[in-house]
C-alpha atoms as a PDB file:
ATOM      1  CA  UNK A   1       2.901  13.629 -13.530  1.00  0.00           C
ATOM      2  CA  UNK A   2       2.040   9.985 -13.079  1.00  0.00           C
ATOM      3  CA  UNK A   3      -0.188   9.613 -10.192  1.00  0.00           C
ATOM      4  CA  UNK A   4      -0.849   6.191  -8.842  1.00  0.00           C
ATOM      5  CA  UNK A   5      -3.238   5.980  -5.830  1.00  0.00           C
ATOM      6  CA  UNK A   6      -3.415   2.553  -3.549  1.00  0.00           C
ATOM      7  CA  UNK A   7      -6.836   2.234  -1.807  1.00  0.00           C
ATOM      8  CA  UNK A   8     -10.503   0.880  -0.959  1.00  0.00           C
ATOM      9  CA  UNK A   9     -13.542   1.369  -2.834  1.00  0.00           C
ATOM     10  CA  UNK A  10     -15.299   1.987   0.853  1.00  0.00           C
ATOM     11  CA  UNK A  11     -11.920   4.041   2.338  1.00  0.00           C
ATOM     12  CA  UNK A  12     -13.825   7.480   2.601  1.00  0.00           C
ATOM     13  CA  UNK A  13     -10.211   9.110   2.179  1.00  0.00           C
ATOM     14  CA  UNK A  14      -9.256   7.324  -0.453  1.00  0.00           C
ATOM     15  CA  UNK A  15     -12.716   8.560  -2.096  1.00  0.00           C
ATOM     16  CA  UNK A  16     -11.383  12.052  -0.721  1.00  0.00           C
ATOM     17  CA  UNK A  17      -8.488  11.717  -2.380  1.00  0.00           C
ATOM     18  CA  UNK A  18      -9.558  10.941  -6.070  1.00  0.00           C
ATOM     19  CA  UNK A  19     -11.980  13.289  -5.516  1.00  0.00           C
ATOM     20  CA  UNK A  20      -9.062  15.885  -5.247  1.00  0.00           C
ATOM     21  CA  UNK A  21      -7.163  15.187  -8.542  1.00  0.00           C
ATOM     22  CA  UNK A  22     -10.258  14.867 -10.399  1.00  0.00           C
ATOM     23  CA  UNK A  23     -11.238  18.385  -9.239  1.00  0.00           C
ATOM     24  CA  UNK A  24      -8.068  19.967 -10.330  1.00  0.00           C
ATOM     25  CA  UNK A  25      -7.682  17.874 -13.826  1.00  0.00           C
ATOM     26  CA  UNK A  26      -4.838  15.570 -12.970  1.00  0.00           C
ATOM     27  CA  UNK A  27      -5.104  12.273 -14.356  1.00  0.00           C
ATOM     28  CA  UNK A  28      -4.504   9.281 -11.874  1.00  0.00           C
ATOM     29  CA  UNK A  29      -4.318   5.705 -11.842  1.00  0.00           C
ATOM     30  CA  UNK A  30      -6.679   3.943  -9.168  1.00  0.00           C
ATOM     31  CA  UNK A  31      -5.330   0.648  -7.661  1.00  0.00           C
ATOM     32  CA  UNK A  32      -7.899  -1.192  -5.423  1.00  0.00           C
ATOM     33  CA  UNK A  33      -5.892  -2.599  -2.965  1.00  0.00           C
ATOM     34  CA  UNK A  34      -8.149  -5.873  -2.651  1.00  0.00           C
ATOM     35  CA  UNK A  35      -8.158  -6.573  -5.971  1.00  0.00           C
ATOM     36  CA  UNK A  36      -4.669  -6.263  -6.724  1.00  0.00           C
ATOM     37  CA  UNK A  37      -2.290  -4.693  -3.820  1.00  0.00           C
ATOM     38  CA  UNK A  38       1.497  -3.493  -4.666  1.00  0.00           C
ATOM     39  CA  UNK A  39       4.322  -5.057  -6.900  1.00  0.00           C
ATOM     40  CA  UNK A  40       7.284  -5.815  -4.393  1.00  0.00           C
ATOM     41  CA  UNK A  41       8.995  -2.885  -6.401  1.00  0.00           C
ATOM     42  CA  UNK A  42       6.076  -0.533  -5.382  1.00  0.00           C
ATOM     43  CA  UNK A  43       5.806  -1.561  -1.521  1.00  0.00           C
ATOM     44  CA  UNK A  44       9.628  -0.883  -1.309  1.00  0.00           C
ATOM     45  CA  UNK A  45       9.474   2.448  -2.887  1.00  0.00           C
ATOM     46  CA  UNK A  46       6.418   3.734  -1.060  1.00  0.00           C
ATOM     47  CA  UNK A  47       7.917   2.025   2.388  1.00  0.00           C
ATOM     48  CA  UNK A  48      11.659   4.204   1.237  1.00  0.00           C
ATOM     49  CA  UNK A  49       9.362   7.552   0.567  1.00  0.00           C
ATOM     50  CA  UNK A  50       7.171   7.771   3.674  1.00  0.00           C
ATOM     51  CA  UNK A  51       9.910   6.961   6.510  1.00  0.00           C
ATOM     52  CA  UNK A  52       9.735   3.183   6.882  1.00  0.00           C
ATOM     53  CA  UNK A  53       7.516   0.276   7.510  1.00  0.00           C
ATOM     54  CA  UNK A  54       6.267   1.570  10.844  1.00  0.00           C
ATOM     55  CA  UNK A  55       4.331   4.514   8.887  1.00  0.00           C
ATOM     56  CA  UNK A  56       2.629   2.146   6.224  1.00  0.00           C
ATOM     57  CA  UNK A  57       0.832   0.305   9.422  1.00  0.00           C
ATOM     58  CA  UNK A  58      -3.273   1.093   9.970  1.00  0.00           C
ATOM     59  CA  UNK A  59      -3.175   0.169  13.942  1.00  0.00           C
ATOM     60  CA  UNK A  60      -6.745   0.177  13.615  1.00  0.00           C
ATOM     61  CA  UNK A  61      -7.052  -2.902  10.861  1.00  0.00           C
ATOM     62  CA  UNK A  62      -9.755  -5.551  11.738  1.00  0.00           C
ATOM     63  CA  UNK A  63      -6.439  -8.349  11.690  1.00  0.00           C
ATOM     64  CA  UNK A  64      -6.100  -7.939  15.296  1.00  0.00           C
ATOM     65  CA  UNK A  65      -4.135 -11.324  15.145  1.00  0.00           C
ATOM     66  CA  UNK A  66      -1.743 -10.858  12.640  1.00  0.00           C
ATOM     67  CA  UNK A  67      -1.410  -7.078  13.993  1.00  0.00           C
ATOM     68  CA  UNK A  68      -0.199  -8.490  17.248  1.00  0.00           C
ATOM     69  CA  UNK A  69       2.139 -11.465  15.502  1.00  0.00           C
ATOM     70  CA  UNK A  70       3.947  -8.714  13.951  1.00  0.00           C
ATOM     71  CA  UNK A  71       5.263  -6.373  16.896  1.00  0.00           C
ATOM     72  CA  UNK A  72       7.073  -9.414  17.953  1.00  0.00           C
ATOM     73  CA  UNK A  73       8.116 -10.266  14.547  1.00  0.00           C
ATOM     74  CA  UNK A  74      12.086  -8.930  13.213  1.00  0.00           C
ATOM     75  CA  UNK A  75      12.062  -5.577  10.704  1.00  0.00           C
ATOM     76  CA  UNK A  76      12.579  -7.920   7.748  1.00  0.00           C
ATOM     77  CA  UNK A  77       9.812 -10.562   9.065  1.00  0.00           C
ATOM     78  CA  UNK A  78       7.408  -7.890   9.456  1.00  0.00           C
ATOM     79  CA  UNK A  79       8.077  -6.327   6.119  1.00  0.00           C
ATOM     80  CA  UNK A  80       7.342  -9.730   4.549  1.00  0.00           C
ATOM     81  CA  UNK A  81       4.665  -9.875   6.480  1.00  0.00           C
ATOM     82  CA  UNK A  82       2.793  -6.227   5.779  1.00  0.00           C
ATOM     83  CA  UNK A  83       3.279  -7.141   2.040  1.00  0.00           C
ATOM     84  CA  UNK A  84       1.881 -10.676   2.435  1.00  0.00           C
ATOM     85  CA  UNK A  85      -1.271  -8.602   4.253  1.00  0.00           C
ATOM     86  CA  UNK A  86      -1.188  -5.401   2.118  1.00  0.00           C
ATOM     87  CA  UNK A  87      -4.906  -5.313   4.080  1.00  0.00           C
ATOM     88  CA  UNK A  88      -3.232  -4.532   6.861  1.00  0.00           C
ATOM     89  CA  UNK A  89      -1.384  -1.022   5.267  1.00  0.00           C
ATOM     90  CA  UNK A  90      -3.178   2.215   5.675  1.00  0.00           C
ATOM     91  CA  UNK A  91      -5.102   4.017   2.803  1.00  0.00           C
ATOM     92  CA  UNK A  92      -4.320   5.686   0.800  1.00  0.00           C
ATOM     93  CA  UNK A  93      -1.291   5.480  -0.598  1.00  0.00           C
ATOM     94  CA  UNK A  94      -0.686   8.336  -3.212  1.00  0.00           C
ATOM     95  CA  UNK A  95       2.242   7.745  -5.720  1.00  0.00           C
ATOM     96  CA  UNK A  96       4.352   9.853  -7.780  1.00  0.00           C
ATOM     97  CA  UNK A  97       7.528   8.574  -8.760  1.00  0.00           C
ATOM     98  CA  UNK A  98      10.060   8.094  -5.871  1.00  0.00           C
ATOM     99  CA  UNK A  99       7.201  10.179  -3.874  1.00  0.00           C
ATOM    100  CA  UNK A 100       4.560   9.039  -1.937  1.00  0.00           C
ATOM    101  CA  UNK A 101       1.823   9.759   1.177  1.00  0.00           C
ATOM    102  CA  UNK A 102      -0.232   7.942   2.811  1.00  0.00           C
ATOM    103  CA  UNK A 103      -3.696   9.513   3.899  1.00  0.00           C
ATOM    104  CA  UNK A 104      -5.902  12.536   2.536  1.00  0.00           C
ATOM    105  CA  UNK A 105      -2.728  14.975   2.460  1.00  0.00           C
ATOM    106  CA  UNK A 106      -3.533  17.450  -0.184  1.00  0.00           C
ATOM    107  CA  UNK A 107      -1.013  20.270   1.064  1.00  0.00           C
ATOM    108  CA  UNK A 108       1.957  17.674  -0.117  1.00  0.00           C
ATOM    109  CA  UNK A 109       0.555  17.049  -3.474  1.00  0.00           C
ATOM    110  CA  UNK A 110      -0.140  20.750  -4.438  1.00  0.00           C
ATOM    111  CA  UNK A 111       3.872  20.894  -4.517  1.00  0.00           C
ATOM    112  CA  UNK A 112       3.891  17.596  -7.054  1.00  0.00           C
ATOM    113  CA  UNK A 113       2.213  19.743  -9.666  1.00  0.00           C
END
């Protein structure tokens, strides 16, 4: 299993969520979203897996501005958009594969194993 997790050193899920694989011995890879953020390849996989660009939205992101710009934006424009401002996408975003979740969702990854 190659576990990927997309997050914030200060996101207390993301914390959560590391915290989870360590406990039960499953390696992971830890991708600080500030630092680095998603490969196109990765943003269109984890945007296929969890139901579309409307889930990968935190509603709650300090961008109020660009937050706004984007409801009246086209589904391509905003797509471009989110990925430009991967600061904008909720945390976090555990990987596996063609899976993904996004949030502290440990009753989904039990089944991964």
């Amino acid at each position: 299993m190659n576990i990927q997790i997309f997050g914030a050193k200060k996101c207390f899920d993301t914390k959560k969520a590391e915290r989870w694989f360590k406990e039960r011995g499953i390696k992971f890879q830890s991708i600080d979203m500030k630092e680095k953020g998603m490969s196109r390849g990765e943003f269109d996989s984890v945007k296929r897996a969890v139901g579309g660009i409307d889930e990968l939205i935190n509603e709650s992101a300090k961008d109020k501005d660009t937050l706004t710009l984007m409801k009246y934006l086209s589904d391509s424009d905003r797509e471009d958009k989110l990925f430009e401002n991967q600061h904008l996408i909720r945390t976090p975003i555990v990987r596996s594969g063609a899976k993904a979740t996004i949030g502290f969702c440990p009753e989904i990854w039990g089944g991964w194993e």
